[in-house]
N, C-alpha and C. Protein backbone atom coordinates (compact mmCIF):
# COMPACT_ATOMS: atom_id res chain seq x y z
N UNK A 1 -77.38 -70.62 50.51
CA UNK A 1 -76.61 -69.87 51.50
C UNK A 1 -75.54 -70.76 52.15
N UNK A 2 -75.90 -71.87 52.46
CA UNK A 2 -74.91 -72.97 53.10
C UNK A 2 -73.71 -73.32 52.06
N UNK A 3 -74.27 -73.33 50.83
CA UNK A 3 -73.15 -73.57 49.84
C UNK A 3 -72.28 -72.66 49.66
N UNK A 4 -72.46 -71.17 49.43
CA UNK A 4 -71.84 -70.01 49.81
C UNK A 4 -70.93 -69.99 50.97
N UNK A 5 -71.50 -70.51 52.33
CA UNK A 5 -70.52 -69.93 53.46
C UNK A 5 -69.68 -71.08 53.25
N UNK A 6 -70.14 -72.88 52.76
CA UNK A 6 -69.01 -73.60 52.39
C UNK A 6 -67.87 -73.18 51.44
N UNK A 7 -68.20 -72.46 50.74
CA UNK A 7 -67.18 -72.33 49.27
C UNK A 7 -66.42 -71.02 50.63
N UNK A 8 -66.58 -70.14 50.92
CA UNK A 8 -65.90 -68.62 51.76
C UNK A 8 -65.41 -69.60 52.41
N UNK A 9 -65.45 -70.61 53.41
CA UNK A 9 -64.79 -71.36 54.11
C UNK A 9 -63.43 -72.12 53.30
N UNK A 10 -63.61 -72.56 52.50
CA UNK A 10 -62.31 -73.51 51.40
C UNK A 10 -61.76 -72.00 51.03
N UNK A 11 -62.27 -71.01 50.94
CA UNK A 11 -60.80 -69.41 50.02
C UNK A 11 -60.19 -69.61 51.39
N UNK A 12 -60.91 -69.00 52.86
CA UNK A 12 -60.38 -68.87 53.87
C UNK A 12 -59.35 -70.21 54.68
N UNK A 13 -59.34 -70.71 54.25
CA UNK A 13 -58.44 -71.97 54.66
C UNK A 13 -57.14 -72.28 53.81
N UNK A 14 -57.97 -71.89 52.38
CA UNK A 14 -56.58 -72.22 51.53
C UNK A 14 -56.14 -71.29 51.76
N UNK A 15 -56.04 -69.72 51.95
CA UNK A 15 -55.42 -68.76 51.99
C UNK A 15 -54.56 -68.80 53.05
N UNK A 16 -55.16 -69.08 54.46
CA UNK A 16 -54.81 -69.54 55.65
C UNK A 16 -53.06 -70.49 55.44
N UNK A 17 -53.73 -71.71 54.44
CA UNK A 17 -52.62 -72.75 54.47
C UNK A 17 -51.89 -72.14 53.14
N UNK A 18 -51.62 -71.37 52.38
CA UNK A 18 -50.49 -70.93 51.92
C UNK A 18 -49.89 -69.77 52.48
N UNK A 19 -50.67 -68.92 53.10
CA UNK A 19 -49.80 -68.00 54.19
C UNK A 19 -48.68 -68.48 55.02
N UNK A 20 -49.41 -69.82 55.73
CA UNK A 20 -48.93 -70.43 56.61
C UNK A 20 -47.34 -71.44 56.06
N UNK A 21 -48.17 -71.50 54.72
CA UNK A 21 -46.70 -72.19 54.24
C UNK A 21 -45.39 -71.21 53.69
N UNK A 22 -45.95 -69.91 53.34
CA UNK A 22 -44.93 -69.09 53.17
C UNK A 22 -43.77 -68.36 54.30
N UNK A 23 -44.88 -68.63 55.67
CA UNK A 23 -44.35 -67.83 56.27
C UNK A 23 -43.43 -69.00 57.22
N UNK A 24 -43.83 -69.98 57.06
CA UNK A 24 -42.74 -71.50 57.33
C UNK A 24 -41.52 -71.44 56.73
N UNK A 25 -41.65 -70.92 55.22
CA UNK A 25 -40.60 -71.11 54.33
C UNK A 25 -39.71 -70.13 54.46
N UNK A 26 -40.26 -68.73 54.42
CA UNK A 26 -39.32 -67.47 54.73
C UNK A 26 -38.39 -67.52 55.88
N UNK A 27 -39.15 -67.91 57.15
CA UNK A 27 -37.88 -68.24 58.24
C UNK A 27 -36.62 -68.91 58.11
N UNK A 28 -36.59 -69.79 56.89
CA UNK A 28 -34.99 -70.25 56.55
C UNK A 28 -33.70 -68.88 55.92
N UNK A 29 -34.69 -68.17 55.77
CA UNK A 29 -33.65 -66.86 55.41
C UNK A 29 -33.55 -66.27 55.96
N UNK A 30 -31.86 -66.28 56.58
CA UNK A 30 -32.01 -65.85 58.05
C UNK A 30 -30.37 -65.70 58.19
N UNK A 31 -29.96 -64.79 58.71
CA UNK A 31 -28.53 -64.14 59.22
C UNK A 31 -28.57 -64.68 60.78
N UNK A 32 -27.87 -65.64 61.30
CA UNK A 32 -27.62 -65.45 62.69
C UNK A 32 -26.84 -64.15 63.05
N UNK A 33 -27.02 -63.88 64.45
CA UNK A 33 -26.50 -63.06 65.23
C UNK A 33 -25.53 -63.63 66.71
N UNK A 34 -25.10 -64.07 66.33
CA UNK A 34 -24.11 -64.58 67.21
C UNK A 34 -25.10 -66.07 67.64
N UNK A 35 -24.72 -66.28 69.07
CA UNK A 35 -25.38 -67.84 69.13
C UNK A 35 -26.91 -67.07 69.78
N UNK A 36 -27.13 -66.16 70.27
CA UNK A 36 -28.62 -66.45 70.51
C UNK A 36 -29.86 -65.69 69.61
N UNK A 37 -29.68 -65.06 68.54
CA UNK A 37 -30.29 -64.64 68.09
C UNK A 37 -30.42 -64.58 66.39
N UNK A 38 -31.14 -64.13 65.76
CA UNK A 38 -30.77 -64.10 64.07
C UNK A 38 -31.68 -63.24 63.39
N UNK A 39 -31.11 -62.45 62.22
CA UNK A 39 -32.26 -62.16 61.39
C UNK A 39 -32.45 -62.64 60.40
N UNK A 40 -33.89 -62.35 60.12
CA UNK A 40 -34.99 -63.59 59.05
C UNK A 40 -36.18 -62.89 58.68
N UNK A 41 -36.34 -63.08 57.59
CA UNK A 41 -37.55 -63.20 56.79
C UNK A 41 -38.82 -63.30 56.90
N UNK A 42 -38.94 -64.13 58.13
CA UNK A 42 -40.74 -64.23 58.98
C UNK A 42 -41.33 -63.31 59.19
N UNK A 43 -41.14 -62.57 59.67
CA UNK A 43 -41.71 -61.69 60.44
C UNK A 43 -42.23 -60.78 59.41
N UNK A 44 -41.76 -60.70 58.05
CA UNK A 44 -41.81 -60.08 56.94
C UNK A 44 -44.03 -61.00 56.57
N UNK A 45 -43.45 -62.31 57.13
CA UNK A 45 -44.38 -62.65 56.61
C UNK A 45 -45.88 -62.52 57.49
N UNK A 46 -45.26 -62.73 58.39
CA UNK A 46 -46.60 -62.54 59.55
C UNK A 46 -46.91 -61.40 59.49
N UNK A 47 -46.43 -60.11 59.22
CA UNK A 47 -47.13 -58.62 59.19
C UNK A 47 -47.69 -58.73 57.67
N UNK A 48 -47.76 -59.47 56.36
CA UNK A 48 -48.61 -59.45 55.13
C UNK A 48 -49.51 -60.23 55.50
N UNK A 49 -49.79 -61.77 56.44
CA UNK A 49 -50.37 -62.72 56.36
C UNK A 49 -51.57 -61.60 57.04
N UNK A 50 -51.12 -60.51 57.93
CA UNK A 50 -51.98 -59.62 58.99
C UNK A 50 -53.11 -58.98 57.72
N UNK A 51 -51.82 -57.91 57.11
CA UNK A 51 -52.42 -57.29 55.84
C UNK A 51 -53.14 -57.67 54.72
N UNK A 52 -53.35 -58.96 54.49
CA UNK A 52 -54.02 -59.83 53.44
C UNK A 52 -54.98 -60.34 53.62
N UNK A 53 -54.69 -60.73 55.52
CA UNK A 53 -55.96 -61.78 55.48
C UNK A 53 -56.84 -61.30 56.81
N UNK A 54 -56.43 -60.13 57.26
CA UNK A 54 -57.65 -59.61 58.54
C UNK A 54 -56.31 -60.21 59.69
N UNK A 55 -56.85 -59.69 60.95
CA UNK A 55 -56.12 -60.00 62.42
C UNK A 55 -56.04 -61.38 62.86
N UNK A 56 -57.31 -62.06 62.63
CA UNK A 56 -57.45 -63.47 63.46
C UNK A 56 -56.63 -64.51 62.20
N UNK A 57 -57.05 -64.27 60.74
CA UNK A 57 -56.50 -65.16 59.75
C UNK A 57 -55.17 -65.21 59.95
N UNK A 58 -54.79 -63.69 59.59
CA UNK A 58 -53.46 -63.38 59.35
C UNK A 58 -52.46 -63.96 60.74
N UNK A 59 -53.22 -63.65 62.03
CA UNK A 59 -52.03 -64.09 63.06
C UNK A 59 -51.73 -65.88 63.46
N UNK A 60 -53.35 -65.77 62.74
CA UNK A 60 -52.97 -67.63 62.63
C UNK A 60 -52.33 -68.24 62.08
N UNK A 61 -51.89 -67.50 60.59
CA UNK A 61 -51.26 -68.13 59.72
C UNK A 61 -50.08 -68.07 59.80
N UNK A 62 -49.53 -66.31 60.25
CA UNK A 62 -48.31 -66.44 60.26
C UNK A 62 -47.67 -66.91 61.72
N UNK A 63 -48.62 -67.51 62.29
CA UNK A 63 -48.32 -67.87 64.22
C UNK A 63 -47.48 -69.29 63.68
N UNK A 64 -48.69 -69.82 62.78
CA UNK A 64 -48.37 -71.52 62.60
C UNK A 64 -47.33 -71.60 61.62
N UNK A 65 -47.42 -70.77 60.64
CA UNK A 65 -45.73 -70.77 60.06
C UNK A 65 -44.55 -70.57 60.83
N UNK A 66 -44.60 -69.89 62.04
CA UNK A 66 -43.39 -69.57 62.87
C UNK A 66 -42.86 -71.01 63.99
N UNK A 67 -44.67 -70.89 63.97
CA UNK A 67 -44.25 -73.04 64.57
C UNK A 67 -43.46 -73.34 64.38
N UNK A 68 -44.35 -73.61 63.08
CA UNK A 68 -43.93 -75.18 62.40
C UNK A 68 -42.14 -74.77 62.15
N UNK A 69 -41.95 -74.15 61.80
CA UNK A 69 -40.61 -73.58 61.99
C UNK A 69 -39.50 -74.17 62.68
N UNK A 70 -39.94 -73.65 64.07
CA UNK A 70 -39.60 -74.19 65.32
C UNK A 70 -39.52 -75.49 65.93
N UNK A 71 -41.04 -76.01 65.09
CA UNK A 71 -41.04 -77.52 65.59
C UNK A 71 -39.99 -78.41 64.98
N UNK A 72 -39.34 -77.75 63.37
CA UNK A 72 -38.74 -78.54 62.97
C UNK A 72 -37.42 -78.21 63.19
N UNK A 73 -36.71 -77.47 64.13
CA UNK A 73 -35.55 -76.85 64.32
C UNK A 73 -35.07 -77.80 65.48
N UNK A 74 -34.22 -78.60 65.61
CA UNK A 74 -34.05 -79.04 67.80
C UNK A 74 -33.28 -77.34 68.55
N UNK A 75 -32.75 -76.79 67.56
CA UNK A 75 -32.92 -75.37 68.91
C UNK A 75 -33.86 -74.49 69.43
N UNK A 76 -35.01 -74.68 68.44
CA UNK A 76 -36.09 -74.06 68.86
C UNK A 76 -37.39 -74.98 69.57
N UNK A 77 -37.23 -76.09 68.88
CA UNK A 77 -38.18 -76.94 69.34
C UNK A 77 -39.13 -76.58 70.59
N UNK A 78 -38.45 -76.73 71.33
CA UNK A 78 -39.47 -76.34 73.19
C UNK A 78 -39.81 -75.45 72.93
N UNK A 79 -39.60 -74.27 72.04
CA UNK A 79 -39.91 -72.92 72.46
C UNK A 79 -41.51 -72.89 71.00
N UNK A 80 -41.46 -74.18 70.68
CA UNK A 80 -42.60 -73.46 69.37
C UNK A 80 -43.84 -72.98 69.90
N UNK A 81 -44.71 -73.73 70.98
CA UNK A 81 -45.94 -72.94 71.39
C UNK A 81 -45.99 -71.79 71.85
N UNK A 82 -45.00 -71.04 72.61
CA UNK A 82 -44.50 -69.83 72.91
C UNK A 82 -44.46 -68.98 71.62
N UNK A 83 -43.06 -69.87 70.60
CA UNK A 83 -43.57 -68.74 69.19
C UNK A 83 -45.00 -68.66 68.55
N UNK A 84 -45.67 -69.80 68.78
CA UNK A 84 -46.86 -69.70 67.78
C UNK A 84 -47.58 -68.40 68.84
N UNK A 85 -47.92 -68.58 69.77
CA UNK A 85 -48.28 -67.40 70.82
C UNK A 85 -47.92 -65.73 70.54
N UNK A 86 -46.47 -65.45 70.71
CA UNK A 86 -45.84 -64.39 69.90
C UNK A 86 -46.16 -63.53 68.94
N UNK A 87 -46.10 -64.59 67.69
CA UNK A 87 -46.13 -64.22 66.16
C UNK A 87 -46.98 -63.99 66.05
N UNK A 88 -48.17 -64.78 66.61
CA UNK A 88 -49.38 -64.73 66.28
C UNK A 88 -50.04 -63.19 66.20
N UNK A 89 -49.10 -62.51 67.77
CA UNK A 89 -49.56 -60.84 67.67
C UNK A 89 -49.04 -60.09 66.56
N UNK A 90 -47.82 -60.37 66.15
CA UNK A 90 -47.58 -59.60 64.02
C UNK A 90 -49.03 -59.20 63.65
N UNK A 91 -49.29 -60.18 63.00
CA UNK A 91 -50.29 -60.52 62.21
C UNK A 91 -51.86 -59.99 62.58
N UNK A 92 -51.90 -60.17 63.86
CA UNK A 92 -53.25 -59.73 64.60
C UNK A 92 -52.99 -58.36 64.31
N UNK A 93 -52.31 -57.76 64.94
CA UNK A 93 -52.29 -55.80 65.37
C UNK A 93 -51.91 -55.52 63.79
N UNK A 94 -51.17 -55.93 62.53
CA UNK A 94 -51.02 -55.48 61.14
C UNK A 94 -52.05 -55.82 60.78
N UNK A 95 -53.13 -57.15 61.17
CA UNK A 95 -54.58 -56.98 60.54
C UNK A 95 -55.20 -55.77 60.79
N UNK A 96 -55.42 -55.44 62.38
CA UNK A 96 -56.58 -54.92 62.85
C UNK A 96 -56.45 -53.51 62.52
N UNK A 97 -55.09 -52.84 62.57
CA UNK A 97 -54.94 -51.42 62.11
C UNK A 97 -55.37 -51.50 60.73
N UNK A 98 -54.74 -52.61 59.48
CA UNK A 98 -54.51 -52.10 58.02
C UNK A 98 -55.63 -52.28 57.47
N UNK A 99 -56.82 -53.10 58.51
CA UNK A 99 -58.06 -53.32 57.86
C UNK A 99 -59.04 -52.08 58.24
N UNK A 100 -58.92 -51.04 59.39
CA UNK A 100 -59.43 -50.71 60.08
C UNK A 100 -60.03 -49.11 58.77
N UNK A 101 -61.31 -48.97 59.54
CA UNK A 101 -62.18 -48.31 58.34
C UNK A 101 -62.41 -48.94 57.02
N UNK A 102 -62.53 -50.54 56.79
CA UNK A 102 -63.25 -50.86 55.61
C UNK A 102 -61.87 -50.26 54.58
N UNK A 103 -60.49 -50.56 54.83
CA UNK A 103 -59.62 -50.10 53.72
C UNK A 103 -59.10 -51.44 53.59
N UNK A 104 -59.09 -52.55 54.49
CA UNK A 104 -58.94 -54.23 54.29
C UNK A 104 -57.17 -54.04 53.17
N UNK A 105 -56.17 -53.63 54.09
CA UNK A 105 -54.85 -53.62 53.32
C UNK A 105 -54.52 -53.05 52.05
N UNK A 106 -55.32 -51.74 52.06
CA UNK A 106 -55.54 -51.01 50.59
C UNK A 106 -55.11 -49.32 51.16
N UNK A 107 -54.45 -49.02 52.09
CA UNK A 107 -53.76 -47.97 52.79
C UNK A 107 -52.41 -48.18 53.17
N UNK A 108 -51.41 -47.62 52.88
CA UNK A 108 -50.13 -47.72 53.08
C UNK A 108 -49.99 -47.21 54.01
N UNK A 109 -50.73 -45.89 54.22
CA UNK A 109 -49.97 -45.64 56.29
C UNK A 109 -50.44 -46.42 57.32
N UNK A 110 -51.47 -47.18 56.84
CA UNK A 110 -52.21 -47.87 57.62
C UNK A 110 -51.52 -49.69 57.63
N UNK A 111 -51.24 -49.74 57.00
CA UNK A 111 -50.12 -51.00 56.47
C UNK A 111 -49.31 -50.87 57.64
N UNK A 112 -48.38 -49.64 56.92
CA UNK A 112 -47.31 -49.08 57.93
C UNK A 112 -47.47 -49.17 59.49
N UNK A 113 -48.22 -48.72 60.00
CA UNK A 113 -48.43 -48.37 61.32
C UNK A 113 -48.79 -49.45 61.77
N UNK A 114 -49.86 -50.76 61.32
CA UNK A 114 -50.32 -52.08 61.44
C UNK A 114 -48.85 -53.01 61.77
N UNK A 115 -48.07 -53.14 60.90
CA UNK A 115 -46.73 -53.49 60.92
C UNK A 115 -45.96 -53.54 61.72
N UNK A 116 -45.78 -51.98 62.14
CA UNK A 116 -44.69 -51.55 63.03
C UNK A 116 -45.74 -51.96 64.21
N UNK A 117 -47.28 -51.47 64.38
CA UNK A 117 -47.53 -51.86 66.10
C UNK A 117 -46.97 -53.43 66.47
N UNK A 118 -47.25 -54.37 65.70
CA UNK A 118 -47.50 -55.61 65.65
C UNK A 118 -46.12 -56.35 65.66
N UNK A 119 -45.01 -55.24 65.08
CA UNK A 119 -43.64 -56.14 65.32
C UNK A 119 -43.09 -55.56 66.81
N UNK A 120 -43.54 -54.56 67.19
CA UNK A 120 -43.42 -53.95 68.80
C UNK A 120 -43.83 -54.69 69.88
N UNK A 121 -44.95 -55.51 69.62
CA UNK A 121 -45.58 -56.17 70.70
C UNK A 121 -44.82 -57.32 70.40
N UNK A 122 -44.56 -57.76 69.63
CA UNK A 122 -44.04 -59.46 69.28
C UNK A 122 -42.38 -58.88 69.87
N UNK A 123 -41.51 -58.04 69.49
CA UNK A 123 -40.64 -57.56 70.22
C UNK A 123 -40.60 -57.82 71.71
N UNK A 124 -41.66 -56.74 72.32
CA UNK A 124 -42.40 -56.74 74.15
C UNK A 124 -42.17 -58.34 74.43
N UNK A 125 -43.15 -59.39 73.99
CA UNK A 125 -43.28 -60.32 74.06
C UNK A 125 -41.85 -61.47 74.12
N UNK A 126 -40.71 -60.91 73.19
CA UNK A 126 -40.28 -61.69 73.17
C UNK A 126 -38.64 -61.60 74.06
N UNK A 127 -38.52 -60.43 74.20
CA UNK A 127 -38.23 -60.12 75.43
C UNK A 127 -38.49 -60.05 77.00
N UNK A 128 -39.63 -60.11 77.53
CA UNK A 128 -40.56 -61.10 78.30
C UNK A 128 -40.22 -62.34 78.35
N UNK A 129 -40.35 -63.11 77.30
CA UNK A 129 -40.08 -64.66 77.67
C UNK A 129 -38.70 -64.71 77.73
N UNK A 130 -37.81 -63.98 77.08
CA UNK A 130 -36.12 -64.02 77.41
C UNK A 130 -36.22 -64.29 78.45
N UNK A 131 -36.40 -62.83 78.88
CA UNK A 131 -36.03 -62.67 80.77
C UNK A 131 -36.45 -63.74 81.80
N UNK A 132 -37.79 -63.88 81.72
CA UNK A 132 -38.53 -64.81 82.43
C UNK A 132 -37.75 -66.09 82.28
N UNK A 133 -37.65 -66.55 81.41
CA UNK A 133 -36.91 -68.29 80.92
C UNK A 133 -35.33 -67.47 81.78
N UNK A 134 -34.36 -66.62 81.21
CA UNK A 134 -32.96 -66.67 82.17
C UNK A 134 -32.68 -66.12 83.32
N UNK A 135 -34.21 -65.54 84.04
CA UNK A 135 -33.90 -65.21 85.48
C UNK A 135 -34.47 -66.30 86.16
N UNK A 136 -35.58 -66.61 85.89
CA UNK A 136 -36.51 -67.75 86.69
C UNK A 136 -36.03 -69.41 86.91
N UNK A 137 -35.71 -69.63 85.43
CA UNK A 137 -35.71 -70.91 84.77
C UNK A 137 -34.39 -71.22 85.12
N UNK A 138 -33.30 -70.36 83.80
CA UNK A 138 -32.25 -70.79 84.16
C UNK A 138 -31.30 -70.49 84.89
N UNK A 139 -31.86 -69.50 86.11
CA UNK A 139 -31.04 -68.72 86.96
C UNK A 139 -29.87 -68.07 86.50
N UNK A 140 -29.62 -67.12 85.40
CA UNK A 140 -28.76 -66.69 85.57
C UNK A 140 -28.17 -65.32 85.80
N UNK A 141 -26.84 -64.59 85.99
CA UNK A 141 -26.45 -63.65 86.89
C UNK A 141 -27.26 -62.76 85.75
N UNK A 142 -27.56 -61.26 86.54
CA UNK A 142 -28.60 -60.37 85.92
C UNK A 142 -27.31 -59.35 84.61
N UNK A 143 -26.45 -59.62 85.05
CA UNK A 143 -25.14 -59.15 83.68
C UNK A 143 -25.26 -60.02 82.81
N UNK A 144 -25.26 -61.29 82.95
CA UNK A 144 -25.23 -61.87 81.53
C UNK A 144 -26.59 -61.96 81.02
N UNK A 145 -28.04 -61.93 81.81
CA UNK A 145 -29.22 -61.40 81.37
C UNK A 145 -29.17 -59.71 80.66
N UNK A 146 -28.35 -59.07 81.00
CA UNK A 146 -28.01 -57.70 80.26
C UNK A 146 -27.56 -57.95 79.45
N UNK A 147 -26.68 -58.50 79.12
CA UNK A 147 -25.62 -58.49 78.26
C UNK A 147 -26.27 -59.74 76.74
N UNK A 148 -27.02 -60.28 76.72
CA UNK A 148 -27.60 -61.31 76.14
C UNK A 148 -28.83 -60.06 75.47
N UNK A 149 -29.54 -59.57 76.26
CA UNK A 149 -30.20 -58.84 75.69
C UNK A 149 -29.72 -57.73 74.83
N UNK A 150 -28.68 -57.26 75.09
CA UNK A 150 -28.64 -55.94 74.21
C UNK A 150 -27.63 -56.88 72.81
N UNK A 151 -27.82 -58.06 73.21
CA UNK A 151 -27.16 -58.60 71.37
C UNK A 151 -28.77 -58.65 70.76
N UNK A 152 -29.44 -59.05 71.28
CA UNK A 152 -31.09 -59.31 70.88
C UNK A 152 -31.54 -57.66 70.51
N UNK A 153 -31.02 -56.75 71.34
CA UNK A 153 -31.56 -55.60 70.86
C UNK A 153 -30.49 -54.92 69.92
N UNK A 154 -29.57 -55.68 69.57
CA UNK A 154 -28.37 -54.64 68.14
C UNK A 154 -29.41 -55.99 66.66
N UNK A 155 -29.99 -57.20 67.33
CA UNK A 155 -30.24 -57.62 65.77
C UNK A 155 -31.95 -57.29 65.65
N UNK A 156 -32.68 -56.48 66.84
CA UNK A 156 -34.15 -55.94 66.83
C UNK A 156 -33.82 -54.64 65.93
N UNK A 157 -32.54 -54.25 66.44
CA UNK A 157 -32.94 -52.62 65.72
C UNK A 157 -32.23 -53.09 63.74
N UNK A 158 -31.76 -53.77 63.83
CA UNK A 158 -31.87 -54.32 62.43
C UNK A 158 -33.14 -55.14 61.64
N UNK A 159 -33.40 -56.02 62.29
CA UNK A 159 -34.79 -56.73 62.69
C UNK A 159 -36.20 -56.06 62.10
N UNK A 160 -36.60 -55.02 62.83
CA UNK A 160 -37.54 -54.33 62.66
C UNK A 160 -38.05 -53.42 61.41
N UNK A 161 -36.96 -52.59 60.85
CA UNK A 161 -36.82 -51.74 59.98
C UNK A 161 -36.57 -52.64 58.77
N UNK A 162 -35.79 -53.79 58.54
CA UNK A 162 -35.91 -54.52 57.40
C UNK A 162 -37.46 -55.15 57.47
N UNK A 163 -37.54 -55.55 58.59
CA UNK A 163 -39.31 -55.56 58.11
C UNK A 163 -40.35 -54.98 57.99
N UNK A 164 -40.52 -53.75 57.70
CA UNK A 164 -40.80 -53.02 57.77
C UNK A 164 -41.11 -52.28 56.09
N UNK A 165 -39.76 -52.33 56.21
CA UNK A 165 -39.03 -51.70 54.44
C UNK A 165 -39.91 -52.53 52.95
N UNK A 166 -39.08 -54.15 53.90
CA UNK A 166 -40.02 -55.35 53.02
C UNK A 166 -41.08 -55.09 52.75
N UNK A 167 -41.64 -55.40 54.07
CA UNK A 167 -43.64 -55.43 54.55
C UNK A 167 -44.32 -54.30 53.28
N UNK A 168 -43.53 -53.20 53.82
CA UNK A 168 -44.13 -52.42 52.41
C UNK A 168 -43.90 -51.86 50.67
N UNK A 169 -43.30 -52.73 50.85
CA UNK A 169 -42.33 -52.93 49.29
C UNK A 169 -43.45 -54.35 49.08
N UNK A 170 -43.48 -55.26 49.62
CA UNK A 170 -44.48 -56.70 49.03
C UNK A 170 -45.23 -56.42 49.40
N UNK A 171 -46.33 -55.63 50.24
CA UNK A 171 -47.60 -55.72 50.35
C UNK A 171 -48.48 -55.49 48.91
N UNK A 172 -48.70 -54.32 48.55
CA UNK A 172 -49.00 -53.77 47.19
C UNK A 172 -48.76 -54.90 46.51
N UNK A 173 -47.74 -55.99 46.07
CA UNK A 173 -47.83 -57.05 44.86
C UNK A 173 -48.64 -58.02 45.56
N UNK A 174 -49.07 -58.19 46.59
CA UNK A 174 -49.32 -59.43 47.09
C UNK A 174 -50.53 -58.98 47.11
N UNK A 175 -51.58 -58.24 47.62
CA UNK A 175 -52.61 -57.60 47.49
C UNK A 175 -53.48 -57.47 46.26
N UNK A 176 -52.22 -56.98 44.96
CA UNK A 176 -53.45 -57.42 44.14
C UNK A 176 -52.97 -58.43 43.09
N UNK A 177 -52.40 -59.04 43.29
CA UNK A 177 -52.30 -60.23 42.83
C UNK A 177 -53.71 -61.71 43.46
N UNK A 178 -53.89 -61.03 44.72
CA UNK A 178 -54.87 -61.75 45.18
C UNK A 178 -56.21 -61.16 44.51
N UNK A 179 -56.64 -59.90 44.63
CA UNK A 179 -57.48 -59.05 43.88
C UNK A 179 -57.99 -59.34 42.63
N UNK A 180 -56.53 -59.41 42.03
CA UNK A 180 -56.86 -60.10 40.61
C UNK A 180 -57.79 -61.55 40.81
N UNK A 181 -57.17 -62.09 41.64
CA UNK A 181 -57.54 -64.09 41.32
C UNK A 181 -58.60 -63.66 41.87
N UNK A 182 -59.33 -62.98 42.31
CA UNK A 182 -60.57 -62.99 42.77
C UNK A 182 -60.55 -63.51 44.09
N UNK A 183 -59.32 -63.79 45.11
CA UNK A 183 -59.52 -64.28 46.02
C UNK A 183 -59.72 -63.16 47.66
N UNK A 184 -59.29 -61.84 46.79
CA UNK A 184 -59.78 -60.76 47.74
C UNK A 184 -61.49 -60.98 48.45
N UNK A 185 -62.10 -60.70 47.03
CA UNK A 185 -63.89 -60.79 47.27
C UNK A 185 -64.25 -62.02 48.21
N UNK A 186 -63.89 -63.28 47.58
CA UNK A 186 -63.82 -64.40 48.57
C UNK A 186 -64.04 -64.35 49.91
N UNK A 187 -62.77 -63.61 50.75
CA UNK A 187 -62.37 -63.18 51.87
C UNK A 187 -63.11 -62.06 52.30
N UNK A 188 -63.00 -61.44 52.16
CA UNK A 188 -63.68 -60.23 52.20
C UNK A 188 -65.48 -59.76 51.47
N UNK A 189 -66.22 -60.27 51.44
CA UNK A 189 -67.35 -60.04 50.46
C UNK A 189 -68.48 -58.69 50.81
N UNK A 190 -68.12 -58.35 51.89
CA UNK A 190 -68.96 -57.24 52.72
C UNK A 190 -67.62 -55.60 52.41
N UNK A 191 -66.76 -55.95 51.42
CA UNK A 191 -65.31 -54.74 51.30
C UNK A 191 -66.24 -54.59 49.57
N UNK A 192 -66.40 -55.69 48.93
CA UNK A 192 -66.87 -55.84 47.41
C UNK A 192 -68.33 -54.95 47.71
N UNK A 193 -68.96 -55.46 48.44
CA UNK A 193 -70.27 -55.00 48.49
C UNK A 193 -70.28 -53.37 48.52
N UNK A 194 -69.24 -52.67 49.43
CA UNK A 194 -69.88 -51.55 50.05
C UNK A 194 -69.13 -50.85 49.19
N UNK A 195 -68.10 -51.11 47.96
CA UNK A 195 -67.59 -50.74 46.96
C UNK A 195 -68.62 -50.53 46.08
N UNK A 196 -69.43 -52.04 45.88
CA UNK A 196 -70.59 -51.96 44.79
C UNK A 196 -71.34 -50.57 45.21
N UNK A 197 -72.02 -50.90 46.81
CA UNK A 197 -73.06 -49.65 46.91
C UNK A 197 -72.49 -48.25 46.48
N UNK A 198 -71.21 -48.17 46.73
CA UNK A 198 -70.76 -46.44 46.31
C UNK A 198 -70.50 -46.37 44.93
C-alpha cells in the first residue's frame, strides 16, 4: 500500500511539474495592450491544468506557472505572489466544476462553465488588486484609475473568450492523450474504479 501511494505521489507531481512548466511557457505568447496590460496564452493554461488535474493540482500548477513567469519578468516581478494567489483561482473553480459528479474533465459543459467561473474570479481578483495598489499605494486621481481600467477591460473582453474558445478546443486532446499514457488512472484511481464497478 505504501508503495502504491509512493508511485500516485511521483504521477501527481510529475503532472503537477509539467503543467506547471507549460503554463510558464504559454505566458510568453502574448499581445500587449498598450503599456499596462496584454493578451496571452496562460490563462489558457491554468483553466486545463484545472480540467486535467482536479482544483487543488490544477490551481497549483497553473498558480506556479504564472509565477514563475513573473518572477522572471522585472515588470512583473513584485507582483508574482499576488499572481501565484490569482491564477491559482483558474484552475481551482475549472477543477472543481469540470470534475464535479465523478465526470473528472470528461464533460464539455462542465469544462465550459469550470473555465468561464474560474477566469471571472481571477478577472474579480485582478481588478481588486488594480484598484487597491492605484488608489491606496500609488495614490492616484480616481480618472486615471477609470481610465486604466477600462483599457484592462477592452483586453478582458478579448482575454476571456479567446480563452475560453482555446480551453475547449485543447481540452479533449489533452485529456486523452493523458488517458491513453495511462496517466489519467494514476491521478484519478477511484474515476477507473467506479467505471470498473458499472
Amino acid at each position: 500500500m505504501a508503495a502504491k501511494k509512493s508511485k500516485l505521489s511521483v504521477y501527481t507531481l510529475s503532472a503537477i511539474g509539467v503543467m506547471t512548466a507549460v503554463s510558464f511557457i504559454s505566458n510568453f505568447i502574448s499581445i500587449p495592450i498598450g503599456t499596462l496590460t496584454r493578451i496571452h496564452m496562460g490563462n489558457v493554461f491554468c483553466s486545463l491544468s484545472g480540467i486535467l488535474l482536479g482544483p487543488v493540482y490544477g490551481g497549483v500548477a497553473g498558480g506556479f506557472g504564472a509565477f514563475f513567469y513573473d518572477f522572471t519578468n522585472p515588470l512583473y516581478v513584485a507582483e508574482a505572489p499576488i499572481t501565484l494567489f490569482n491564477k491559482f483561482f483558474i484552475g481551482f473553480f475549472a477543477g472543481l466544476i469540470s470534475h464535479k459528479g465523478g465526470h473528472y474533465g470528461e464533460k464539455a459543459s462542465l469544462n465550459f462553465v469550470g473555465a468561464l467561473v474560474g477566469n471571472l474570479a481571477y478577472t474579480l481578483l485582478f481588478y481588486g488588486k488594480n484598484f487597491i495598489s492605484e488608489y491606496f499605494l500609488l495614490r492616484l486621481e480616481m480618472n486615471t484609475i477609470i481610465a486604466n481600467m477600462l483599457v484592462r477591460l477592452s483586453a478582458s473582453a478579448l482575454q476571456i473568450p479567446l480563452t475560453l474558445i482555446v480551453t475547449m478546443i485543447l481540452a479533449p486532446f489533452f485529456l486523452k492523450a493523458i488517458q491513453k499514457a495511462g496517466i489519467h488512472r494514476k491521478l484519478f484511481p477511484e474515476h477507473t474504479e467506479g467505471h470498473s464497478a458499472a
